[in-house]
C-alpha atoms as a PDB file:
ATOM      1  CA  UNK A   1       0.000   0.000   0.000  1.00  0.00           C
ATOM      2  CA  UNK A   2       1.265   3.405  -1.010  1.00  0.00           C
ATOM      3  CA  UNK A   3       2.524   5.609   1.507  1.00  0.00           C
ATOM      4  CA  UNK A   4      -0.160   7.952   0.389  1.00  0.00           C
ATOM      5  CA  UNK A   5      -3.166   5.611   0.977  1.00  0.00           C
ATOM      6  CA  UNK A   6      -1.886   4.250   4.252  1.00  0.00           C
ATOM      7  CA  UNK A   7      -0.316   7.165   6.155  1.00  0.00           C
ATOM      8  CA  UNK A   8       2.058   6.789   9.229  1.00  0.00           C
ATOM      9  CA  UNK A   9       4.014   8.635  11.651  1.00  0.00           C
ATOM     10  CA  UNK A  10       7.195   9.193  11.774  1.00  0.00           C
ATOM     11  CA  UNK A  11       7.349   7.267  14.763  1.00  0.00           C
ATOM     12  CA  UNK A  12       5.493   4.568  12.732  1.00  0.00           C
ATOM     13  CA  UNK A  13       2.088   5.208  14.530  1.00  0.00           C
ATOM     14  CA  UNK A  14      -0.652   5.135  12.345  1.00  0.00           C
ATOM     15  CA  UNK A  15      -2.038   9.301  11.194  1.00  0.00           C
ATOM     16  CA  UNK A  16      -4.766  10.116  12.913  1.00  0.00           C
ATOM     17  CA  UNK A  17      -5.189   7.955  15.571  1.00  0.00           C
ATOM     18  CA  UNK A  18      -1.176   8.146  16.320  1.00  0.00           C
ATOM     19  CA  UNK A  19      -1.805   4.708  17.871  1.00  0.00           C
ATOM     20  CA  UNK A  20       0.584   1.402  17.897  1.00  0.00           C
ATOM     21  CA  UNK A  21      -0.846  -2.435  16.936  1.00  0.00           C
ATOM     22  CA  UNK A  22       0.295  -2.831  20.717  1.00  0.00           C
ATOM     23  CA  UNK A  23      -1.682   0.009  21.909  1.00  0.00           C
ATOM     24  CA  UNK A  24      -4.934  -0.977  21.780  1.00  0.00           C
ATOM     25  CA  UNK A  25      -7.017  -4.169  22.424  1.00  0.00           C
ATOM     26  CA  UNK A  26      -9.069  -5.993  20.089  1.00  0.00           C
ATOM     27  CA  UNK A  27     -12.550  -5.337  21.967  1.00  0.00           C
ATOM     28  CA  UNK A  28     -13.073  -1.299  21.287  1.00  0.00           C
ATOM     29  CA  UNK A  29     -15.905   1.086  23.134  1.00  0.00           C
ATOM     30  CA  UNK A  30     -16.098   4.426  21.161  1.00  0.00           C
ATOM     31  CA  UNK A  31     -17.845   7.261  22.410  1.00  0.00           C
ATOM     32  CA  UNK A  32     -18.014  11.044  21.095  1.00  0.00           C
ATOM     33  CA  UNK A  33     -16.859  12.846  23.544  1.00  0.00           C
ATOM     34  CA  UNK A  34     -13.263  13.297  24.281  1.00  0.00           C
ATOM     35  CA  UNK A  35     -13.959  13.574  27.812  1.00  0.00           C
ATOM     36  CA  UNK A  36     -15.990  10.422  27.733  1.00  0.00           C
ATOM     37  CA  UNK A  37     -12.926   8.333  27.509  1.00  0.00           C
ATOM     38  CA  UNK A  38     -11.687   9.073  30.730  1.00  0.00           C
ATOM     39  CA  UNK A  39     -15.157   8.630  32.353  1.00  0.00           C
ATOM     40  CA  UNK A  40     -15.197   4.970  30.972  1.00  0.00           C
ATOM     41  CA  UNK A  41     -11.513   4.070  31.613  1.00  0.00           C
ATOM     42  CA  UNK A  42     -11.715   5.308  35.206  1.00  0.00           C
ATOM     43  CA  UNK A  43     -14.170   2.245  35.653  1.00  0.00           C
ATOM     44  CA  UNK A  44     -10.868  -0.033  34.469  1.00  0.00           C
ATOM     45  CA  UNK A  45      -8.567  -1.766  37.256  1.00  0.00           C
ATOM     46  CA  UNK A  46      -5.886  -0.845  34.947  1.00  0.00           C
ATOM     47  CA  UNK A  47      -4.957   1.865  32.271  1.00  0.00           C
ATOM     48  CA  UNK A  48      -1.762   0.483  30.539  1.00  0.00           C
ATOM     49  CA  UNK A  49      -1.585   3.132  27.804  1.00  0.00           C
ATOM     50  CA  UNK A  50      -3.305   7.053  26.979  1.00  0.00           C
ATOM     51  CA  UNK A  51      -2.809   8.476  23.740  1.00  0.00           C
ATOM     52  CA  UNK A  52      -4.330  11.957  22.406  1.00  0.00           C
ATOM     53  CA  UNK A  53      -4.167  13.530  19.053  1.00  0.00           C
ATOM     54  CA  UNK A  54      -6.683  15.583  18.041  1.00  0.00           C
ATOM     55  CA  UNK A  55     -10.235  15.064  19.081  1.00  0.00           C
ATOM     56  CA  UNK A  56      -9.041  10.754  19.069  1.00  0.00           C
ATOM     57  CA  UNK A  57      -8.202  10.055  22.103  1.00  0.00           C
ATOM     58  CA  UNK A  58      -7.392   6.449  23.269  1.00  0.00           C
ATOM     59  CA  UNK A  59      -6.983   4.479  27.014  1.00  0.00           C
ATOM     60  CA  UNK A  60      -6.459   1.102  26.874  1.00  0.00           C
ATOM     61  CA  UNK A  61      -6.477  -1.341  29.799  1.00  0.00           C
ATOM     62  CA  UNK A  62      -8.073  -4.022  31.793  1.00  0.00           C
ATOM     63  CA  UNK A  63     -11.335  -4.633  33.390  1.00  0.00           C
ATOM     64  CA  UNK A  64     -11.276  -7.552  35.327  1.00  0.00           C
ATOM     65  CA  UNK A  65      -9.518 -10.418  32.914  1.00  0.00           C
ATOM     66  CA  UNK A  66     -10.947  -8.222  30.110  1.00  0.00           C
ATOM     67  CA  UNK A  67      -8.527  -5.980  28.003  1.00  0.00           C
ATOM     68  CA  UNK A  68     -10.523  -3.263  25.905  1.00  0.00           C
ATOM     69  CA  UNK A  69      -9.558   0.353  24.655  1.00  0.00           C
ATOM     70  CA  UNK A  70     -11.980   3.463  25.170  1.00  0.00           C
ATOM     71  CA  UNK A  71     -11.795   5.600  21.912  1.00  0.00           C
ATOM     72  CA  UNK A  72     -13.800   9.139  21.061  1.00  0.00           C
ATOM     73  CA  UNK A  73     -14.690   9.327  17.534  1.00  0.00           C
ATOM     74  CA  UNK A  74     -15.246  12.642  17.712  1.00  0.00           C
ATOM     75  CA  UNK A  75     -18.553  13.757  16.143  1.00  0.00           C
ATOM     76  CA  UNK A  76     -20.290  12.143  12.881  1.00  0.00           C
ATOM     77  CA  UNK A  77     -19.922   9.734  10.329  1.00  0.00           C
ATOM     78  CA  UNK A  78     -16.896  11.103   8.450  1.00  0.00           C
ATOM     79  CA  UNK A  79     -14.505  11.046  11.703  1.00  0.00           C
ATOM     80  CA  UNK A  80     -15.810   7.244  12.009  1.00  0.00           C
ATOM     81  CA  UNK A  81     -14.892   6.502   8.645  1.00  0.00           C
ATOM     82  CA  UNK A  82     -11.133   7.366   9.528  1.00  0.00           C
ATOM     83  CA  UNK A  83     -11.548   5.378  13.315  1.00  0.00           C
ATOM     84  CA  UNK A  84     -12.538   2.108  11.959  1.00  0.00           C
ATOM     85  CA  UNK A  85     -10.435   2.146   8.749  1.00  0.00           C
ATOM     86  CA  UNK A  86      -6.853   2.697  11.318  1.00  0.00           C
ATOM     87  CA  UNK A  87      -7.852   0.651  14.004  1.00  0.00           C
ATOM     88  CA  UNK A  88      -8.336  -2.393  11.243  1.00  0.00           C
ATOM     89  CA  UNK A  89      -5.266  -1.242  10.028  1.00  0.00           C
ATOM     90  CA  UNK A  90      -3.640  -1.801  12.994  1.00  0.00           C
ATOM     91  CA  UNK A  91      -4.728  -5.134  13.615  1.00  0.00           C
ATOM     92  CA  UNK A  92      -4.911  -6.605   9.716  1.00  0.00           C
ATOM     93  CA  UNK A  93      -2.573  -4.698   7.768  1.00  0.00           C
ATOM     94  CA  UNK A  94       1.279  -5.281   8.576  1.00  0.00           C
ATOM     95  CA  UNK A  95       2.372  -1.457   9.041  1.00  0.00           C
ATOM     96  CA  UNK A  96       6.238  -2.493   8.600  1.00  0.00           C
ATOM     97  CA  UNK A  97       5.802  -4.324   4.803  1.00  0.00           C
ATOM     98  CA  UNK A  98       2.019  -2.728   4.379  1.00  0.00           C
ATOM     99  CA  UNK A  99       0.593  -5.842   3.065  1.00  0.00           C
ATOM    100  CA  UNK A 100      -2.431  -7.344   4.345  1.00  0.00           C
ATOM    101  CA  UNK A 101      -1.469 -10.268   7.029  1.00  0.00           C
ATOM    102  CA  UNK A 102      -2.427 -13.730   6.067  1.00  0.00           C
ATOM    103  CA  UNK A 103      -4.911 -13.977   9.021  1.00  0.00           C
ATOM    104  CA  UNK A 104      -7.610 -11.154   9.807  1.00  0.00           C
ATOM    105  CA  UNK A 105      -8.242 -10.427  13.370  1.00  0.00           C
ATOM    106  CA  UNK A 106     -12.214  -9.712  13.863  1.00  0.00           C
ATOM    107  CA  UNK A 107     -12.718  -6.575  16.276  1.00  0.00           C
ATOM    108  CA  UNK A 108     -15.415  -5.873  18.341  1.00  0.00           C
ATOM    109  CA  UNK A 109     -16.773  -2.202  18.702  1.00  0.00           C
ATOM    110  CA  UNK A 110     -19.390  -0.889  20.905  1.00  0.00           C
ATOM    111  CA  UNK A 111     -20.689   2.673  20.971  1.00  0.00           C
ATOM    112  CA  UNK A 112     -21.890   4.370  24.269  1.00  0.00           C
ATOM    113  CA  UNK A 113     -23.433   7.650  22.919  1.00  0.00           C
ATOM    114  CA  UNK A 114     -26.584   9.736  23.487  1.00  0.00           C
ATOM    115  CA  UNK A 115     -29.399  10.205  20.834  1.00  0.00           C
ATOM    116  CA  UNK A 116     -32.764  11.654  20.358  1.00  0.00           C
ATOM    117  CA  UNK A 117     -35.513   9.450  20.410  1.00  0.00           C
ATOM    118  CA  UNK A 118     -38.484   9.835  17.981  1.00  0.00           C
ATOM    119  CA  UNK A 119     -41.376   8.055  19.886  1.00  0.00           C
ATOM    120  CA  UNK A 120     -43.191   9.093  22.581  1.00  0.00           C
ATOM    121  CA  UNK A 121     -42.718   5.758  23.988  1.00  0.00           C
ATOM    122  CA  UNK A 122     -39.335   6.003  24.487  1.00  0.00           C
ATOM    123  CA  UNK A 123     -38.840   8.410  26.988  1.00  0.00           C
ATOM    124  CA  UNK A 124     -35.866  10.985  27.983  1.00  0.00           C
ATOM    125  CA  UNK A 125     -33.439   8.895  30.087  1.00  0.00           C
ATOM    126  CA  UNK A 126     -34.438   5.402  28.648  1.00  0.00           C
ATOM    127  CA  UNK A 127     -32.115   3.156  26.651  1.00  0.00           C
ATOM    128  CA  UNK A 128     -31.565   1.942  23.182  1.00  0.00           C
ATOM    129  CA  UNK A 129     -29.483  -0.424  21.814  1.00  0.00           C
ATOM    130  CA  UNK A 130     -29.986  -0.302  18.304  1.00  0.00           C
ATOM    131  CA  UNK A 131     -31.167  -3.579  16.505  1.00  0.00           C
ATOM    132  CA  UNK A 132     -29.803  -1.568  12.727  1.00  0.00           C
ATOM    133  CA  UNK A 133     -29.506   1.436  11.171  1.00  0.00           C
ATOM    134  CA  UNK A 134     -30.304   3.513   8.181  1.00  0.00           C
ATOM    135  CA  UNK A 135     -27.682   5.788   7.086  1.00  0.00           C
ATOM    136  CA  UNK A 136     -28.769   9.236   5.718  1.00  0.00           C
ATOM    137  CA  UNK A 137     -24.757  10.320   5.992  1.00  0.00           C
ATOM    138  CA  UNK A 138     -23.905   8.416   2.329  1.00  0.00           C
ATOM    139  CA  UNK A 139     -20.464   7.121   3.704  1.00  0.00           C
ATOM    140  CA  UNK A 140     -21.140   3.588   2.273  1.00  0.00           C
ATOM    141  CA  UNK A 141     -21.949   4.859  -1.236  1.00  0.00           C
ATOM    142  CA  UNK A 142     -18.042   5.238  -1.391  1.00  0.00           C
ATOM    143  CA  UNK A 143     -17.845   1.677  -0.689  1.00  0.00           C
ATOM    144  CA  UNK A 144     -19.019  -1.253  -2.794  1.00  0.00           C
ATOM    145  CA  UNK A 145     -21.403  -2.386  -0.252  1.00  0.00           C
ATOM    146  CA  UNK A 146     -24.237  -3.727  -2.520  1.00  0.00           C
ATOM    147  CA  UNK A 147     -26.140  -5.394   0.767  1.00  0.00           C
ATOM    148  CA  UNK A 148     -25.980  -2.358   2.380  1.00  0.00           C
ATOM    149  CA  UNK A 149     -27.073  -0.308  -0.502  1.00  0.00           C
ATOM    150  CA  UNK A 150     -29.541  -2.470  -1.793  1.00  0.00           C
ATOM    151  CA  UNK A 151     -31.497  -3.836   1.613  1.00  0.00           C
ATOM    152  CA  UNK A 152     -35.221  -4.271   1.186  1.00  0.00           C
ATOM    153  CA  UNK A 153     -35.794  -2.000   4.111  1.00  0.00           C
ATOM    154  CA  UNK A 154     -34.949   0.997   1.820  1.00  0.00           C
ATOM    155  CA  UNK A 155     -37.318  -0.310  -1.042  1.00  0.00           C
ATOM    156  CA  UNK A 156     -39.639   0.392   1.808  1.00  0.00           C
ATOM    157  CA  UNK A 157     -38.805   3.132   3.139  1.00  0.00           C
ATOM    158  CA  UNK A 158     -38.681   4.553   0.097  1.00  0.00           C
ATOM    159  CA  UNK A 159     -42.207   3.337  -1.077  1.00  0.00           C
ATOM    160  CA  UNK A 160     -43.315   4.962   2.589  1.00  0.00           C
ATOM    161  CA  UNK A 161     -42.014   8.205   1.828  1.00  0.00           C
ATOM    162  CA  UNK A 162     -43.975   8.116  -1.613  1.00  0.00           C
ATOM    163  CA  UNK A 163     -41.871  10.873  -3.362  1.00  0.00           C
ATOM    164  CA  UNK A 164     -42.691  13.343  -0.060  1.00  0.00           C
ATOM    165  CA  UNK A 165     -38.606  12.594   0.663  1.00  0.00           C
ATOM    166  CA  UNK A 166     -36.110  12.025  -2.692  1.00  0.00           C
ATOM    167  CA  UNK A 167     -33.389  11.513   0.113  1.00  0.00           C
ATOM    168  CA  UNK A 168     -30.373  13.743  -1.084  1.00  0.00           C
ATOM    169  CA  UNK A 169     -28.069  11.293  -0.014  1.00  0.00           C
ATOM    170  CA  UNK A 170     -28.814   7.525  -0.998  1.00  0.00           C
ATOM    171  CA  UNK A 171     -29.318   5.583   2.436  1.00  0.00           C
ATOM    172  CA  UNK A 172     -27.621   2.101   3.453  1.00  0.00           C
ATOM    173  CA  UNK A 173     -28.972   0.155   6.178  1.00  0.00           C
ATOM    174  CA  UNK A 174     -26.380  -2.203   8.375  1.00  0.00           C
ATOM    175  CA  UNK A 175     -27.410  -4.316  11.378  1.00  0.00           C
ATOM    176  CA  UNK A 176     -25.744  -4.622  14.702  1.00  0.00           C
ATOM    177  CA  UNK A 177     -24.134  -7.758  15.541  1.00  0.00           C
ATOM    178  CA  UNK A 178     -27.255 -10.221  16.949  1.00  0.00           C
ATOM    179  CA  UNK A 179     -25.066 -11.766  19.279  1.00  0.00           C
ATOM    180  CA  UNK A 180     -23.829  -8.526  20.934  1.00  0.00           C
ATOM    181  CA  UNK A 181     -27.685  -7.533  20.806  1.00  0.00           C
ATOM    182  CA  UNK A 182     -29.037 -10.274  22.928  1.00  0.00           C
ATOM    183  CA  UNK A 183     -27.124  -8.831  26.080  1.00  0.00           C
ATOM    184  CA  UNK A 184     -29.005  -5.446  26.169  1.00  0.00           C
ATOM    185  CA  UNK A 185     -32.842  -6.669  25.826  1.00  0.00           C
ATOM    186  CA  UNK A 186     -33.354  -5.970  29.363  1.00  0.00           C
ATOM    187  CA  UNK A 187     -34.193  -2.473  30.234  1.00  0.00           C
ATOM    188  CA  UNK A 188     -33.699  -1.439  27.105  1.00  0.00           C
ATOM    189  CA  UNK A 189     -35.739  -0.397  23.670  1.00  0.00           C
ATOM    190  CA  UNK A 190     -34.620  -1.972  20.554  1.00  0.00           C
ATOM    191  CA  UNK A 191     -35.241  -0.906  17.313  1.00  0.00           C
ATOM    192  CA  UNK A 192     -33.710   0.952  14.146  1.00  0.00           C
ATOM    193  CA  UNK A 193     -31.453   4.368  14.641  1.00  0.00           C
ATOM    194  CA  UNK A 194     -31.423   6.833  11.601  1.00  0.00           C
ATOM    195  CA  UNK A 195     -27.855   8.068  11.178  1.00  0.00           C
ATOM    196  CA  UNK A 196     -27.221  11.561  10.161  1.00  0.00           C
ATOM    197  CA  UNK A 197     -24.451  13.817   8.686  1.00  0.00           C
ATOM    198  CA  UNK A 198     -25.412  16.659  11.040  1.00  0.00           C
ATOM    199  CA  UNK A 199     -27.180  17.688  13.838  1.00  0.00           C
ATOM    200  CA  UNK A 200     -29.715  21.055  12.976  1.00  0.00           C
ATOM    201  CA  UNK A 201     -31.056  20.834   9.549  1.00  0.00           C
ATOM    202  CA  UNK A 202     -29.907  16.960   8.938  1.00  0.00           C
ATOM    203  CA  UNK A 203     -32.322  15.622  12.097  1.00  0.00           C
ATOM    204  CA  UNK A 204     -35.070  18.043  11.480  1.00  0.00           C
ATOM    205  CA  UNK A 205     -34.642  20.966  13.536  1.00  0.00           C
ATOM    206  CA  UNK A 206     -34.775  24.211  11.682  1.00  0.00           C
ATOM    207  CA  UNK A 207     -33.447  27.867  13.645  1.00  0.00           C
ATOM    208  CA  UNK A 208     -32.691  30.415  10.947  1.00  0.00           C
ATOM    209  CA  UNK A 209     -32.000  28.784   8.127  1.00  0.00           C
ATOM    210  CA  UNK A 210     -35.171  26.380   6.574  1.00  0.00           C
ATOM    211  CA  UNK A 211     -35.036  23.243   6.205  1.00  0.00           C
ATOM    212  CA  UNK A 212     -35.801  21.258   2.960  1.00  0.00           C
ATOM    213  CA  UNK A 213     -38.706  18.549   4.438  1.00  0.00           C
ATOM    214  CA  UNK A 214     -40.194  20.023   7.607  1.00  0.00           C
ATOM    215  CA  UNK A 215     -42.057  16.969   7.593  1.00  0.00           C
ATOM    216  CA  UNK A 216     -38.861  14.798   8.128  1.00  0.00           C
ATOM    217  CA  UNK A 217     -39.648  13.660  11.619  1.00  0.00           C
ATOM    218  CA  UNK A 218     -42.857  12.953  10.563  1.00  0.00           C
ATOM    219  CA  UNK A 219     -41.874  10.509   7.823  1.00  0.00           C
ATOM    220  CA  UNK A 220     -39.503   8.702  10.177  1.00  0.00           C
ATOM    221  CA  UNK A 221     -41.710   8.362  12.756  1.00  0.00           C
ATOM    222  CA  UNK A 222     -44.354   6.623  11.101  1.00  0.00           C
ATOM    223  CA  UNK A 223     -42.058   4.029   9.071  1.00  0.00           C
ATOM    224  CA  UNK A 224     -42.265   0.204  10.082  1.00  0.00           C
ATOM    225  CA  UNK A 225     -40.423  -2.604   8.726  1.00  0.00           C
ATOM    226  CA  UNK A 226     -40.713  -6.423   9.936  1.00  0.00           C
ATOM    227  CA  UNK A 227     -42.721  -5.155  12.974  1.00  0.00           C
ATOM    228  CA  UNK A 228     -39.896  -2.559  13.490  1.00  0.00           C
ATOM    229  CA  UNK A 229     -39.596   1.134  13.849  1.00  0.00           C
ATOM    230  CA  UNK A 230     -37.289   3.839  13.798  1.00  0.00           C
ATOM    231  CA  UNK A 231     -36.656   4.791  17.609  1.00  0.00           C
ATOM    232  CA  UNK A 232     -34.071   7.169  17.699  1.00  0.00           C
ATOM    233  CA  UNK A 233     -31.886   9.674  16.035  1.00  0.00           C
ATOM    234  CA  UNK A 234     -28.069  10.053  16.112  1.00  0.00           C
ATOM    235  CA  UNK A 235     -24.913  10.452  13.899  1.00  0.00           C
ATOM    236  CA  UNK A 236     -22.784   7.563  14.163  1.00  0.00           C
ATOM    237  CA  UNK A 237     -24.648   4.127  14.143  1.00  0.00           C
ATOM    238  CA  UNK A 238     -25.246   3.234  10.545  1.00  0.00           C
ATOM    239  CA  UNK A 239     -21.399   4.571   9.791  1.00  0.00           C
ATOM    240  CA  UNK A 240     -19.978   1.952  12.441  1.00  0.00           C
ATOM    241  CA  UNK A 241     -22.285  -0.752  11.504  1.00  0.00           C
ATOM    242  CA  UNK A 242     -21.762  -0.667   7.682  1.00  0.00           C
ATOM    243  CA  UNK A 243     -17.676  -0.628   8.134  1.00  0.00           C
ATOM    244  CA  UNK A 244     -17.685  -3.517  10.566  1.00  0.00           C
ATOM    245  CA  UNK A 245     -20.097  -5.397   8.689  1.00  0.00           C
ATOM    246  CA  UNK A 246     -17.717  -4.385   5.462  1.00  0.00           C
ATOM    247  CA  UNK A 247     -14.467  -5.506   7.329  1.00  0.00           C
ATOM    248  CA  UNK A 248     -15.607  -8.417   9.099  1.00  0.00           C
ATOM    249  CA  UNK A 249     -15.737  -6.638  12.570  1.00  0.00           C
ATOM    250  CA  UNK A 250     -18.691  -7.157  15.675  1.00  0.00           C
ATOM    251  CA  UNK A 251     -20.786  -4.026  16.721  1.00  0.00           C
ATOM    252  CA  UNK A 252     -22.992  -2.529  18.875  1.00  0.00           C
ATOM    253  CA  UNK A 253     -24.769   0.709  19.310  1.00  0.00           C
ATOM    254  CA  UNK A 254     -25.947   1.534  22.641  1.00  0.00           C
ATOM    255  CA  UNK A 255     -27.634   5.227  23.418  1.00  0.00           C
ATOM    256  CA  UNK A 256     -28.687   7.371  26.677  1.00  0.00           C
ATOM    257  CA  UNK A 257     -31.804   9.453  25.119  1.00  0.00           C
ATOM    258  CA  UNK A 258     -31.088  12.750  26.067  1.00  0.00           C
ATOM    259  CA  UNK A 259     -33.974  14.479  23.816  1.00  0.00           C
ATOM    260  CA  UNK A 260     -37.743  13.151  22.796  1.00  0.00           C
ATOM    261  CA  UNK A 261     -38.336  15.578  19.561  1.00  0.00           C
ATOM    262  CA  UNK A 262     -42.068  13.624  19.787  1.00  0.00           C
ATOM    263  CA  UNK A 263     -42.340  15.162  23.627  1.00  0.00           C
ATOM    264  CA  UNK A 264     -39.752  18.184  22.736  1.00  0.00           C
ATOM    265  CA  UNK A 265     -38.591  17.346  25.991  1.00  0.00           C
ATOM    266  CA  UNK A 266     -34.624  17.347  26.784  1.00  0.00           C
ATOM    267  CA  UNK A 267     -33.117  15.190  29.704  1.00  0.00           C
ATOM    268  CA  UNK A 268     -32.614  17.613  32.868  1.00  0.00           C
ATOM    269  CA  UNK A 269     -30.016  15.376  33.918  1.00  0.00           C
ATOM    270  CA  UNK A 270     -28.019  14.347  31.116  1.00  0.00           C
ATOM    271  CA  UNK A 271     -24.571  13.521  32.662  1.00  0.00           C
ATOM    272  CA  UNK A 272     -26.565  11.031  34.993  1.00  0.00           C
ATOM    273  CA  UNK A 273     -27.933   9.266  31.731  1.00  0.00           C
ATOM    274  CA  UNK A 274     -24.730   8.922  30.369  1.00  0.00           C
ATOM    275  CA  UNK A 275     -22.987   7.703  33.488  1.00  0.00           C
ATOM    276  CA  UNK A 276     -25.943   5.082  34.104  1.00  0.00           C
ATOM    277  CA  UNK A 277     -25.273   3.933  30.302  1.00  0.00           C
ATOM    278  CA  UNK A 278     -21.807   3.642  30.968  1.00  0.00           C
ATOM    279  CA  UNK A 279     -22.263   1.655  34.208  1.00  0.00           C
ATOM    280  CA  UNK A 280     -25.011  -0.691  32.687  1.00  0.00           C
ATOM    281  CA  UNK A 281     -22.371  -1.345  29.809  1.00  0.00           C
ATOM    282  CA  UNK A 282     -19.421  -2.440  31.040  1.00  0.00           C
ATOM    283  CA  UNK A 283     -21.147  -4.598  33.790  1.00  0.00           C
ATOM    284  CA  UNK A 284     -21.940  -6.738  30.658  1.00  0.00           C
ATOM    285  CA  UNK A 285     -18.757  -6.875  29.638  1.00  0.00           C
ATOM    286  CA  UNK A 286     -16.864  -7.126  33.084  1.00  0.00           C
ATOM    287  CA  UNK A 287     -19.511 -10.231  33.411  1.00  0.00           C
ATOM    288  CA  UNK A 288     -17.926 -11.744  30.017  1.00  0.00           C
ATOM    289  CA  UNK A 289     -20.715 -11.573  27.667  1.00  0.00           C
END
């Protein structure tokens, strides 16, 4: 691979991420927030190694028998695009000869985040771990990801819409790994996320500047597929699920709702949320799931 595709340090850490293979463990919570990190890692028995560049930053250690690394995406699809691309590379792609190694080393990734949920039945505070999800960003359309592209959930959603939404960007739809999924049934809502590439106009809310389909929400809202609706609204699920799904990689979304845009209600204690997320989370995995 050309030193132009895959880009290293000089220190031989790979760009962004400024990580080492050795660095980081092969089961991988991401969250948003930079901050987040060290809200999850102080939960570990033991932080071996904390890297920072940018708005990546990285603590990896052990929980119980368990080694995992914390990583912050940062916000949206496109920074996940360049997270799970370099940490693959790390573990598949031999950084010293940059040839692919013989034998591929599935990761495991599972996103603690916060979303908006879009039924009233899902209430500010609750929990979603997200069953699949429809990506309005357009990331995989760089990809050939014909499954993605092509799932019959979109025919449907689609035929739903009925020309009220020509979708500027054409959607994928992914699915989270169904045996990470079968942990998080209790006490939490499961159901499809939409993914989007922004946060005002791109989830429906309009300030000063209008937005294209003020019915949007509406549209969403009212979907079902296979008994299935769209519960929530965020801006990385669809982006991690395609990739791993892509790459042979495990993955999980799990959200606090901080927001119910059916309610226009917003959590009045959103740092508890998180922290009971975070909590609830790693419980599973100190427990071995």
């Amino acid at each position: 691979m050309k030193s132009s595709e895959l880009i290293l340090n000089k220190d031989g850490s790979i760009y962004h991420l400024h990580l080492q293979p050795e660095q980081v463990a092969p089961l991988i919570i991401t969250v948003g927030d930079p901050d987040r990190v060290a809200q999850v890692s102080r939960y570990f028995d033991r932080v071996e190694t904390r890297v920072r560049k940018r708005e990546f930053v990285t603590h990896t250690g052990w929980l119980g028998k368990t080694r995992l690394s914390v990583i912050s995406t940062g916000i949206g699809p496109d920074n996940v695009d360049i997270v799970l691309n370099e940490l693959d590379a790390l573990f598949n792609i031999d950084l010293t000869t940059r040839m692919l190694k013989p034998q591929l080393t599935p990761l495991t990734f599972i996103r603690l985040g916060t979303a908006g949920s879009l039924q009233l039945e899902v209430p500010v505070d609750a929990f979603v771990a997200s069953y699949g999800a429809i990506g309005m960003d357009g990331l995989l359309q760089f990809y050939d990801a014909a499954e993605q592209q092509n799932h019959p959930l979109l025919a449907a959603l689609r035929n739903h819409c009925n020309g009220a939404w020509d979708f500027p960007l054409a959607p994928y739809f992914a699915e989270a790994d169904q045996g990470l999924l079968q942990y998080f049934t209790e006490n939490f809502h499961q159901g499809i996320t939409a993914t989007n590439p922004g946060f005002y106009g791109p989830q429906g809310r309009q300030l000063r500047a209008i937005v294209r389909q003020p019915r949007y929400l509406d549209l969403l809202q009212s979907f079902e597929f296979q008994e299935k609706r769209i519960v929530n609204l965020e801006m990385e699920t669809a982006a991690i699920y395609g990739l791993s799904q892509l790459m042979g990689h495990r993955a999980l979304s799990l959200s606090a709702i901080l927001a119910n845009r059916a309610a226009g209600q917003f959590s009045r204690n959103p740092a508890q949320s998180v922290r009971r997320l975070l909590e609830t989370a790693l419980e599973k995995i100190s427990s071995g799931f």
